[in-house]
Each structure stands twice: as structure tokens, then as C-alpha cells.
C-alpha atoms as a PDB file:
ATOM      1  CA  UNK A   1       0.000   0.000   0.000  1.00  0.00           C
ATOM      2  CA  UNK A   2       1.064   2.934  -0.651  1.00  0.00           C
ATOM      3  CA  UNK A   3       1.829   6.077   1.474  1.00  0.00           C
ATOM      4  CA  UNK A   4      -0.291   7.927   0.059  1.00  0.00           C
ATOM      5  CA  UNK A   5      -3.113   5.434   0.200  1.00  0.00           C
ATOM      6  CA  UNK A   6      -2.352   5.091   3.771  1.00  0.00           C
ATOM      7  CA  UNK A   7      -2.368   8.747   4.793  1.00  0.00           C
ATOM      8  CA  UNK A   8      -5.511   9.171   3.379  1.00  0.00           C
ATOM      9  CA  UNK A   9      -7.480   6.166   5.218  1.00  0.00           C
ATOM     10  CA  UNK A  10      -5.926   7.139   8.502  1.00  0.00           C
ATOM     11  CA  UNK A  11      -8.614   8.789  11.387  1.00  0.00           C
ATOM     12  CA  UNK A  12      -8.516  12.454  11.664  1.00  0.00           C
ATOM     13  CA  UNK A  13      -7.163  13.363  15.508  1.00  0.00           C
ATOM     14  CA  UNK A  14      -9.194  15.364  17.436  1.00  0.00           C
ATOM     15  CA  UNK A  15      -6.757  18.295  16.851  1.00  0.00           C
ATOM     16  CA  UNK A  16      -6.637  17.870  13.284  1.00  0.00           C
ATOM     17  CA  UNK A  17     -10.201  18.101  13.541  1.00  0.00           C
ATOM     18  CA  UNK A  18     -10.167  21.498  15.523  1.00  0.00           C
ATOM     19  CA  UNK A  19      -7.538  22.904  12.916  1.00  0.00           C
ATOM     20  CA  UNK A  20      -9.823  22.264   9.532  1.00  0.00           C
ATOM     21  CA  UNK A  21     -12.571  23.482  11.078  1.00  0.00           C
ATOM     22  CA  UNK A  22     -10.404  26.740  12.174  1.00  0.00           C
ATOM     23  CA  UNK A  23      -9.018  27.020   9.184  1.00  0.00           C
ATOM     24  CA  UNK A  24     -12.169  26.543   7.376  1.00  0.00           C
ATOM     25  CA  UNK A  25     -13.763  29.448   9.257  1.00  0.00           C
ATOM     26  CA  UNK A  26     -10.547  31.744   8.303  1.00  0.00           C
ATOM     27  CA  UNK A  27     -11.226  31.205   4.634  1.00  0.00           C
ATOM     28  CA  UNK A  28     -14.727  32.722   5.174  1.00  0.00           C
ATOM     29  CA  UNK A  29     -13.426  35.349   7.016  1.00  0.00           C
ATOM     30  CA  UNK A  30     -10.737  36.101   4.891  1.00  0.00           C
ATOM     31  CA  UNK A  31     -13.545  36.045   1.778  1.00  0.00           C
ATOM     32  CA  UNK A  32     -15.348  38.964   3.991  1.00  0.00           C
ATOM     33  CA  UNK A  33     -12.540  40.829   3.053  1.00  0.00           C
ATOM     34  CA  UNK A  34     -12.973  42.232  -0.450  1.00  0.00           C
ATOM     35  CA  UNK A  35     -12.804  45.015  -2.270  1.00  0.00           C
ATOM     36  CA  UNK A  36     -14.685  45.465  -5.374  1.00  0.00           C
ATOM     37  CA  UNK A  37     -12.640  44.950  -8.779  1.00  0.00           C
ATOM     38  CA  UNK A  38     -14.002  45.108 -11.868  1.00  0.00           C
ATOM     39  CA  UNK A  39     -15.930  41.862 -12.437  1.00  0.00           C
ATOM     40  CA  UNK A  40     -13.904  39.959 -10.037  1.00  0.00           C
ATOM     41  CA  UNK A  41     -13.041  40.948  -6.209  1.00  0.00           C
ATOM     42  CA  UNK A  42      -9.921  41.014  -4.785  1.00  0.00           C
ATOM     43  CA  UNK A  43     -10.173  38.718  -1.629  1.00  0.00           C
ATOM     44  CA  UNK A  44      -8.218  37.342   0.850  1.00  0.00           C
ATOM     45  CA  UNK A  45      -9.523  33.762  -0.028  1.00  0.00           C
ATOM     46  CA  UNK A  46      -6.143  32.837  -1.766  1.00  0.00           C
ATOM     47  CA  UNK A  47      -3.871  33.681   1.403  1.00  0.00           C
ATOM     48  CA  UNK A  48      -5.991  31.176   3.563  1.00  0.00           C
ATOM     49  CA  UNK A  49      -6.022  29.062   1.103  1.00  0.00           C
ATOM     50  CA  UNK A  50      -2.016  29.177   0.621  1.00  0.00           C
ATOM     51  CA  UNK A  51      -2.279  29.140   4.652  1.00  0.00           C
ATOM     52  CA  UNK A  52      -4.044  26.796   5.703  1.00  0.00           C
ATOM     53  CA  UNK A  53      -2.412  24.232   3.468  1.00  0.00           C
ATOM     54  CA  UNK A  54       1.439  25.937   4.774  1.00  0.00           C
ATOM     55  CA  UNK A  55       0.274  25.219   8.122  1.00  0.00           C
ATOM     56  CA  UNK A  56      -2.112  21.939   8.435  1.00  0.00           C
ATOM     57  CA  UNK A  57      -0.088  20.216   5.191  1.00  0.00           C
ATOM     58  CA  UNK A  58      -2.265  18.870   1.516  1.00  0.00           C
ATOM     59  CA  UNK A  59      -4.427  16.567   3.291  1.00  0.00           C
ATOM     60  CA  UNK A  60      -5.933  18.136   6.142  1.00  0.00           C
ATOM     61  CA  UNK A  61      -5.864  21.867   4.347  1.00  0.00           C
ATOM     62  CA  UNK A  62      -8.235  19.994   1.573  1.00  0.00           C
ATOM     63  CA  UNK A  63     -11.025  18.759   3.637  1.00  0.00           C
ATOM     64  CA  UNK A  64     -10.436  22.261   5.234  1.00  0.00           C
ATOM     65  CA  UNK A  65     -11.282  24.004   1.609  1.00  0.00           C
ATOM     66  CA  UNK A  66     -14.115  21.433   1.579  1.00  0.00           C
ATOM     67  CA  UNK A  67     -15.796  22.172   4.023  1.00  0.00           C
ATOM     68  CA  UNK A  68     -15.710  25.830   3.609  1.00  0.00           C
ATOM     69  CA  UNK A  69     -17.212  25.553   0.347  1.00  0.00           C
ATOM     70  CA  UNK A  70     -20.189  23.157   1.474  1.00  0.00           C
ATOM     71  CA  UNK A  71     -20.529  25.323   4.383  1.00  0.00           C
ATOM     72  CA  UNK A  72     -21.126  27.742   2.062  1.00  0.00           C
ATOM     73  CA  UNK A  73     -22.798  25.423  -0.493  1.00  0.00           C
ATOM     74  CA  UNK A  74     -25.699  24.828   1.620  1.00  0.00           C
ATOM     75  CA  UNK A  75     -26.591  28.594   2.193  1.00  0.00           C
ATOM     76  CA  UNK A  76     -24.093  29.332   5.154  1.00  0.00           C
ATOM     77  CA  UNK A  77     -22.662  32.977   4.398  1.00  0.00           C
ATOM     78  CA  UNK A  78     -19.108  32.680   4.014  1.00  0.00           C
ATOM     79  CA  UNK A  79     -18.587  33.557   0.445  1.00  0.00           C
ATOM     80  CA  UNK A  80     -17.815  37.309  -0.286  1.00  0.00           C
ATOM     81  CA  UNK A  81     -20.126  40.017   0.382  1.00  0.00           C
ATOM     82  CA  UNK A  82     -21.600  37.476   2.974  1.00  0.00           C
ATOM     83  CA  UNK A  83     -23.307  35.360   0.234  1.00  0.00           C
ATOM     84  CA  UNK A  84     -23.518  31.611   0.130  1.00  0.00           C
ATOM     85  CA  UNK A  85     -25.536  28.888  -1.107  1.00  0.00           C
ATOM     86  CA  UNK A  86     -25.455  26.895  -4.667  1.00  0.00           C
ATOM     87  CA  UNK A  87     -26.224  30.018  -6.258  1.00  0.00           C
ATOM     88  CA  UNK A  88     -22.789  31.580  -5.586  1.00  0.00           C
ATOM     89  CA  UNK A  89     -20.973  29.059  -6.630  1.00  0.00           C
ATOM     90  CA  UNK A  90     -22.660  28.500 -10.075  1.00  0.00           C
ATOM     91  CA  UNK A  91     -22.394  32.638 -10.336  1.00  0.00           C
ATOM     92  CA  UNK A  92     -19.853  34.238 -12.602  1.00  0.00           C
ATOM     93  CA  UNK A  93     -16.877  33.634 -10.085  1.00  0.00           C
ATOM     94  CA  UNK A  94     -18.157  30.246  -8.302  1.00  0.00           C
ATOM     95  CA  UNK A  95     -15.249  28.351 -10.510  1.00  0.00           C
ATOM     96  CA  UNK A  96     -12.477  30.052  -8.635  1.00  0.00           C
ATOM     97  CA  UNK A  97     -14.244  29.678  -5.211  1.00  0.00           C
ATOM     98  CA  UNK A  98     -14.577  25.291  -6.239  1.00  0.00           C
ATOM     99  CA  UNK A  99     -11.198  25.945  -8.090  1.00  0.00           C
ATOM    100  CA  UNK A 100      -9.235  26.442  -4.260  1.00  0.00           C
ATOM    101  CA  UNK A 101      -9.969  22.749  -3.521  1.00  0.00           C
ATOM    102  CA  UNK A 102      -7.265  21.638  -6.150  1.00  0.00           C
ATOM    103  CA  UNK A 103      -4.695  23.976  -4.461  1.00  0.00           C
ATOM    104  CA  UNK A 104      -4.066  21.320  -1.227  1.00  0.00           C
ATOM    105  CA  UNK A 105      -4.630  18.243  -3.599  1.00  0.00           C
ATOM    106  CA  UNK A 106      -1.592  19.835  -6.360  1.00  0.00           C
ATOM    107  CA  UNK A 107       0.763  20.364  -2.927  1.00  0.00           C
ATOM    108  CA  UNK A 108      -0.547  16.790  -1.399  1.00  0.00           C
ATOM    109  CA  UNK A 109       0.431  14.936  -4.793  1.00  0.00           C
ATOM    110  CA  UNK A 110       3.846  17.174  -5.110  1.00  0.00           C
ATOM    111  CA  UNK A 111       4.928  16.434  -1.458  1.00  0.00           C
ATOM    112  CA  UNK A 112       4.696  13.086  -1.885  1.00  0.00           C
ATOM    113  CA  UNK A 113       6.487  13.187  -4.782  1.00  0.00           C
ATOM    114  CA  UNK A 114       9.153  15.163  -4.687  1.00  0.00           C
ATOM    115  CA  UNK A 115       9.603  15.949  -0.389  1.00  0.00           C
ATOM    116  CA  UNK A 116       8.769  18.597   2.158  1.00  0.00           C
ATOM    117  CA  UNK A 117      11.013  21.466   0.867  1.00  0.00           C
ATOM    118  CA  UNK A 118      10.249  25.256   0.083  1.00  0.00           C
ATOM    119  CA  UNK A 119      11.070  24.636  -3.513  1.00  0.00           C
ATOM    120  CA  UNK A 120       8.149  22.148  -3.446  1.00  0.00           C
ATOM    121  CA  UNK A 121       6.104  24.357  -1.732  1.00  0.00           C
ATOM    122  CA  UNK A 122       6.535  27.128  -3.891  1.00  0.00           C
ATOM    123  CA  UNK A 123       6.176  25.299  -7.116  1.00  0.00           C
ATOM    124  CA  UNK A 124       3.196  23.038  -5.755  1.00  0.00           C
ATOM    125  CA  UNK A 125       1.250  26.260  -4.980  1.00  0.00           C
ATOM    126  CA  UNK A 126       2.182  28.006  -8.537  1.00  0.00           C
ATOM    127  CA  UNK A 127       1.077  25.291 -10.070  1.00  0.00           C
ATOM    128  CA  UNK A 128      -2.436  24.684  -7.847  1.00  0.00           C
ATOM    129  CA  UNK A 129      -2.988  28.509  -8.412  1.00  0.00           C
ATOM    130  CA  UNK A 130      -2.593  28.093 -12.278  1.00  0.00           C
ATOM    131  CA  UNK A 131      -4.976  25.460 -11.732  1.00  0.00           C
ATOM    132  CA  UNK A 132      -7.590  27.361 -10.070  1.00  0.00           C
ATOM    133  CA  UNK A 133      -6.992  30.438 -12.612  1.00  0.00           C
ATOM    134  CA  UNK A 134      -7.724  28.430 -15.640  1.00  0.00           C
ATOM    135  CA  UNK A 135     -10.543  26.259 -13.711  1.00  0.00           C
ATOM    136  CA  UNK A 136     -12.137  29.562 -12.554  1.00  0.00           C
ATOM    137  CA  UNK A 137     -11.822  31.286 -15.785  1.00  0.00           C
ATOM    138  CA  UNK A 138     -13.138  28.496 -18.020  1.00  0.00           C
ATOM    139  CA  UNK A 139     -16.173  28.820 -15.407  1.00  0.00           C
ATOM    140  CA  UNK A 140     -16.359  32.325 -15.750  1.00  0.00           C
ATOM    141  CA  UNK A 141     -16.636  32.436 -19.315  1.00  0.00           C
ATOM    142  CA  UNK A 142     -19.692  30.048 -19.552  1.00  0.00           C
ATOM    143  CA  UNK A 143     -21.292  31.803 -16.543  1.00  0.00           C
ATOM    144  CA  UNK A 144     -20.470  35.107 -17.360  1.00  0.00           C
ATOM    145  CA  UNK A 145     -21.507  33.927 -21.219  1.00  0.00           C
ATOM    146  CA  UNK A 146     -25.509  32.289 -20.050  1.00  0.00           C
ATOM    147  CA  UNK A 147     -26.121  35.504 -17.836  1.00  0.00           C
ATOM    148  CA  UNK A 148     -24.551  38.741 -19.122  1.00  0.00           C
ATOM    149  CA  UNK A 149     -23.342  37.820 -22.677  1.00  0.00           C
ATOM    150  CA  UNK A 150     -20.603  36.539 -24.613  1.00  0.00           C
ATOM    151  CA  UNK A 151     -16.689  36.987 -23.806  1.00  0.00           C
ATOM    152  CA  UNK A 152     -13.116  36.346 -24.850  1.00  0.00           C
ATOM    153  CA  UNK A 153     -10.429  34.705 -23.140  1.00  0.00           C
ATOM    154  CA  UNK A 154      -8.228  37.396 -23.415  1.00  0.00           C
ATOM    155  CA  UNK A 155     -11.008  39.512 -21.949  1.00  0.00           C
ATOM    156  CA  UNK A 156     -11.524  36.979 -19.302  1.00  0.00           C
ATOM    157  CA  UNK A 157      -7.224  37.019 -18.260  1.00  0.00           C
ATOM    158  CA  UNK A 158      -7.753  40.606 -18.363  1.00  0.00           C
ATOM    159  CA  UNK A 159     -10.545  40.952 -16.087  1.00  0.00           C
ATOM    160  CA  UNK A 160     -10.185  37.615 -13.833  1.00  0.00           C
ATOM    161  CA  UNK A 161      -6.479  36.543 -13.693  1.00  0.00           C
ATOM    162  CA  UNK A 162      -3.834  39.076 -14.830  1.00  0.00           C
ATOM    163  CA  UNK A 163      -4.602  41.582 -12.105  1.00  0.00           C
ATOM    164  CA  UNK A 164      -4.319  39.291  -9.522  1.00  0.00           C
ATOM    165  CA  UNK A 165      -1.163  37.126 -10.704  1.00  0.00           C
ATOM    166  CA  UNK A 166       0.693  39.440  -8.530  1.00  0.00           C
ATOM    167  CA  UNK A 167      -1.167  39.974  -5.297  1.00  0.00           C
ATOM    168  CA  UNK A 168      -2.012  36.242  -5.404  1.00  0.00           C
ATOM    169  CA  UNK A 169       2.198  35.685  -5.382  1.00  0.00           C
ATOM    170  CA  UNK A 170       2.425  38.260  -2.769  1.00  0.00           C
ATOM    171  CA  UNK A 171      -0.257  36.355  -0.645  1.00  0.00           C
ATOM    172  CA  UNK A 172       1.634  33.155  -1.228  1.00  0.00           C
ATOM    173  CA  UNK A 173       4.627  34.438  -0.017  1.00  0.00           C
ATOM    174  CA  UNK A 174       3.182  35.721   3.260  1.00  0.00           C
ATOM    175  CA  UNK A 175       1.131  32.829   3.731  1.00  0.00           C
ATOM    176  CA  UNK A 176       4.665  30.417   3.750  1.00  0.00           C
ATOM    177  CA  UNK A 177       6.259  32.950   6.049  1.00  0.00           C
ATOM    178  CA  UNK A 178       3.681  33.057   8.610  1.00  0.00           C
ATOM    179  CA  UNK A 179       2.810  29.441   8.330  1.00  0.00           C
ATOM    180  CA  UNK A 180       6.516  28.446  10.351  1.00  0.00           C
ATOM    181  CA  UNK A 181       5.394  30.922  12.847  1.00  0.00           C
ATOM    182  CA  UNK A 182       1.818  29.303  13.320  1.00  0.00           C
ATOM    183  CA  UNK A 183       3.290  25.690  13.614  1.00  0.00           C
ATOM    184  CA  UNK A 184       5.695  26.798  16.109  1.00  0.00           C
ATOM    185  CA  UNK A 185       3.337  28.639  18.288  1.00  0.00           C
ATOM    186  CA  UNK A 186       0.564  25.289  17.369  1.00  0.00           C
ATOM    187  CA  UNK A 187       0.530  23.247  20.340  1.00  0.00           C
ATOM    188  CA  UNK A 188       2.048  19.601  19.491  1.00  0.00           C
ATOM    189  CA  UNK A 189      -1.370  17.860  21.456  1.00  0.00           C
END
């Protein structure tokens, strides 16, 4: 069996418990956060994303992701602007909100891989943020297609991904930085 395989059948301890659930309620209060941006809003979301999964590692920060978005999926407000339910997430920018769950599974899959380094790290969450980018655009296009009217790709980068490349790198950044901090301060129990 794999270790992989293993890892992922193993119980959840009660304090692995407690931190998805904390980090799961960060998420939504980091998506509170916003500040209006053309079609898209600049949020918070990706730094606890990139945080959570720095701190609680692939497997843990994924069912934390998960649960924030079915928290949110069955009408609980922790989407931006306080909205939630199914109706957010099939909305114009619902793709990037389902596109954070492939974020921990892209690190899970390169730490096992490749090892627990920062180059992993780094690369694992460029790639998982690429991911979500071209998973939340694709669903932006066909939402934003059905309800407002037709639009390019290269409109779509320009309203939806190249103004936040950098900010989302800046977030990442922070988010590995303060993650050692968190762990150290974490108790062990």
C-alpha cells in the first residue's frame, strides 16, 4: 500500500479536527474581506487558502477548503459580500471559489512526490494557483456567457487573472512565512 493510500485512510485526531474546522472558518473570514474589482473581487480567499495548506499540510488543508465551500454550499454565508448557497458558486466567479480545492490536492500529490522542501512548496502552490486560474476562468466564461453575454479569453485574463497574478504571489509568499510561525506557536497535542 502505498503512502499515500495510507495517509488518506488514517482517522482524523481530534486536533486535526479542531484545525480544519479553524481554518475553514478563516477562509470565510478572509472572503469577507474584499474590495470590489471590476468583475472579479480582490479577496483574501487565496492567502488562507495558501495558509491553511502551509500550516495543516495537503491533506488536512483539503477537507479544510471542503468544508468551507459546502458550508457555504448549503446557504451558510461565508462567500464574499456574505453570500452563500449553490447560487454563488454556479455565479460568474463560483469556478475560482470550487477551483481552491485543487490547491491542497496539487501540494498533497507534489509532497509526496518530490519531499517537504520550500522549492516544493513554492512550485506546488504556482502550479495549484494556475490550476484554479484556468478552472475559474473556463467557469467564468460560460457563466459570465448564459447571464450577461458573450466573452473572450483574453477579456476573461484581463478581467479575472492578470490583475491578480501578482497579489495572489504576494499572498503566497506571506502565507509560507507566517505558516513556520503558526506551527511553532501550534501546540504539538
Amino acid at each position: 500500500m502505498s503512502e499515500l493510500t495510507a495517509n488518506s485512510k488514517k482517522a482524523f485526531t481530534t486536533r486535526e479536527l479542531v484545525l480544519i474546522a479553524m481554518f475553514s472558518a478563516l477562509t470565510a473570514v478572509c472572503a469577507w474581506i474584499s474590495i470590489p474589482f471590476g468583475p472579479i473581487e480582490f479577496t483574501l480567499q487565496t492567502f488562507a487558502v495558501f495558509l491553511t495548506v502551509s500550516v495543516i499540510g495537503g491533506r488536512n488543508g483539503f477537507f479544510s477548503i471542503l468544508v468551507y465551500i459546502l458550508l457555504g454550499a448549503v446557504g451558510l454565508p461565508v462567500f464574499a459580500h456574505f453570500k452563500g448557497g449553490v447560487s454563488a458558486l454556479l455565479s460568474n466567479t463560483g469556478g475560482y471559489i470550487v477551483g481552491f480545492i485543487l490547491i491542497p490536492l496539487i501540494f498533497l500529490a507534489a509532497e509526496k512526490m518530490f519531499g517537504d522542501n520550500i522549492t516544493v512548496k513554492i512550485a506546488a502552490f504556482l502550479i495549484g494557483l494556475a490550476v484554479c486560474y484556468t478552472f475559474g476562468t473556463a467557469w467564468f466564461m460560460f457563466a459570465y456567457g448564459r447571464n450577461v453575454g458573450e466573452v473572450t479569453l483574453a477579456q476573461a485574463m484581463k478581467w479575472c487573472v492578470l490583475p491578480f497574478v501578482p497579489f495572489d504571489i504576494i499572498k503566497m509568499i506571506l502565507a509560507i512565512i507566517l505558516a513556520d510561525r503558526i506551527k511553532k506557536a501550534l501546540p504539538k497535542n
